[in-house]
C-alpha atoms as a PDB file:
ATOM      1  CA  UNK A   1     -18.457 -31.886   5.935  1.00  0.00           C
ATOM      2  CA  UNK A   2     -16.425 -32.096   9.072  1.00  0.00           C
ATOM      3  CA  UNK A   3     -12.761 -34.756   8.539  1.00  0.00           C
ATOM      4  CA  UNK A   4     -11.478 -34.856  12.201  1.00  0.00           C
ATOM      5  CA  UNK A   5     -10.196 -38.446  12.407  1.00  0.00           C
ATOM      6  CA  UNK A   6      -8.040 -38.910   9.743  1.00  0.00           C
ATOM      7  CA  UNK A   7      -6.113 -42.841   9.106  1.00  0.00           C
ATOM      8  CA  UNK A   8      -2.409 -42.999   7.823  1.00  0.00           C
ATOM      9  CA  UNK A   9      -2.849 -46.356   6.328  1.00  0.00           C
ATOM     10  CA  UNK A  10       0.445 -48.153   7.009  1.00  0.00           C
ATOM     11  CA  UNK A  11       0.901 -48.601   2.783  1.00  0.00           C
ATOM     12  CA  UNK A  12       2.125 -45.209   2.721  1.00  0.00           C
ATOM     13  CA  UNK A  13       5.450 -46.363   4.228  1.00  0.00           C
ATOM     14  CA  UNK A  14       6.537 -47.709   0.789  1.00  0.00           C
ATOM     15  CA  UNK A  15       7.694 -43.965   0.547  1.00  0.00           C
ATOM     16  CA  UNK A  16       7.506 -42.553   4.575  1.00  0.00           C
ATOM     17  CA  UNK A  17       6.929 -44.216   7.765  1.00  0.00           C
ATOM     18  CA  UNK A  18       3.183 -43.233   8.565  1.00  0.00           C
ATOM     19  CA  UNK A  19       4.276 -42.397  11.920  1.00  0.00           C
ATOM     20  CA  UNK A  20       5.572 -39.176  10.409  1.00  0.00           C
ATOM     21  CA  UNK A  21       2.539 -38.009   8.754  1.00  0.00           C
ATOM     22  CA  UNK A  22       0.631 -39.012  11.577  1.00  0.00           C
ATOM     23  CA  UNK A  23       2.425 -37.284  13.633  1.00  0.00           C
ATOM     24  CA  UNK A  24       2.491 -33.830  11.648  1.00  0.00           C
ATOM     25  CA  UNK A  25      -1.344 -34.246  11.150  1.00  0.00           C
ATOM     26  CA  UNK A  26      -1.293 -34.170  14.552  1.00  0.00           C
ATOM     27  CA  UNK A  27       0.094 -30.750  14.710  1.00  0.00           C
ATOM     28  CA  UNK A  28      -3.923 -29.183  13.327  1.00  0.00           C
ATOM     29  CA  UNK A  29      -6.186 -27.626  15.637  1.00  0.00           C
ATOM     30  CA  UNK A  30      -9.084 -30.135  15.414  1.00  0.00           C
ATOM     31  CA  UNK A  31      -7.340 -33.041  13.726  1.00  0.00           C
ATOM     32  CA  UNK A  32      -7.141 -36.460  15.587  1.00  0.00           C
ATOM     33  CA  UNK A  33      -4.626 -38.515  13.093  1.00  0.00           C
ATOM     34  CA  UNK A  34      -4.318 -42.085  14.120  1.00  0.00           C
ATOM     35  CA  UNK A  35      -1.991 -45.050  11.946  1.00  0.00           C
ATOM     36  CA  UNK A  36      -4.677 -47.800  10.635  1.00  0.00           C
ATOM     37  CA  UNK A  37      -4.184 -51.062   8.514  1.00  0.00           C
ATOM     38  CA  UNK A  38      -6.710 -53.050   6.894  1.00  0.00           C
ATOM     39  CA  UNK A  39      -8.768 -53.976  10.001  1.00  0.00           C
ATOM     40  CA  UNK A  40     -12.529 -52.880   8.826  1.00  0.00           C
ATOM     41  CA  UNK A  41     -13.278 -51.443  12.512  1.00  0.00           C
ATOM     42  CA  UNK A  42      -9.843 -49.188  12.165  1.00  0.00           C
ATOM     43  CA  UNK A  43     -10.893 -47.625   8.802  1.00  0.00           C
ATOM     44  CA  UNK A  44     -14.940 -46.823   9.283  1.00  0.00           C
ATOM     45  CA  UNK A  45     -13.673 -44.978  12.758  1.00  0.00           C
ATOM     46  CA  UNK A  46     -11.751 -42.744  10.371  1.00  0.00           C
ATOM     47  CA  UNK A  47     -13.649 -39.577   8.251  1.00  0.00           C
ATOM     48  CA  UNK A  48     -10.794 -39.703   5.868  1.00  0.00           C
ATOM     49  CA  UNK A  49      -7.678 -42.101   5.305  1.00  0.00           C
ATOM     50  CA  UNK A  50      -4.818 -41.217   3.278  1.00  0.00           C
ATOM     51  CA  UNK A  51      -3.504 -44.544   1.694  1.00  0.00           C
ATOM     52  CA  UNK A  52      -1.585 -46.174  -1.228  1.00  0.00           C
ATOM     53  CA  UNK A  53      -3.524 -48.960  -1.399  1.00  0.00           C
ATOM     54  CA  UNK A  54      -6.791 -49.700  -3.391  1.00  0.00           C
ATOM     55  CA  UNK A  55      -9.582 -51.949  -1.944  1.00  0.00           C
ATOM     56  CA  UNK A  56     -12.945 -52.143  -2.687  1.00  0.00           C
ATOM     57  CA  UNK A  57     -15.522 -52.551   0.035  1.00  0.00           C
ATOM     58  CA  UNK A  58     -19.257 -53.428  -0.396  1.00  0.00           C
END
């Protein structure tokens, strides 16, 4: 398995701005961080997404 795109979903700024972590993510050879919300098309582009926030999808 290969995570390169990984989503700071913008819930995580109930305890840091995502900003930060997307920023520090940033900082990994290989690693292309970006800040999503709950657009569909932002979260299927991502490999991985670090959130606070459940949702199911079908």
């Amino acid at each position: 398995m290969n995570v390169t795109r990984i989503g700071v979903h913008e819930s995580t700024e109930l305890l840091f701005p995502p900003e930060v972590l997307r920023d520090d993510l940033a900082e990994v050879d290989g690693c292309e961080p970006t800040v999503v919300n709950d657009e569909v098309a932002d979260l299927e582009a991502c490999d991985a997404v670090v959130t606070l926030a459940y949702t199911e999808r079908s």
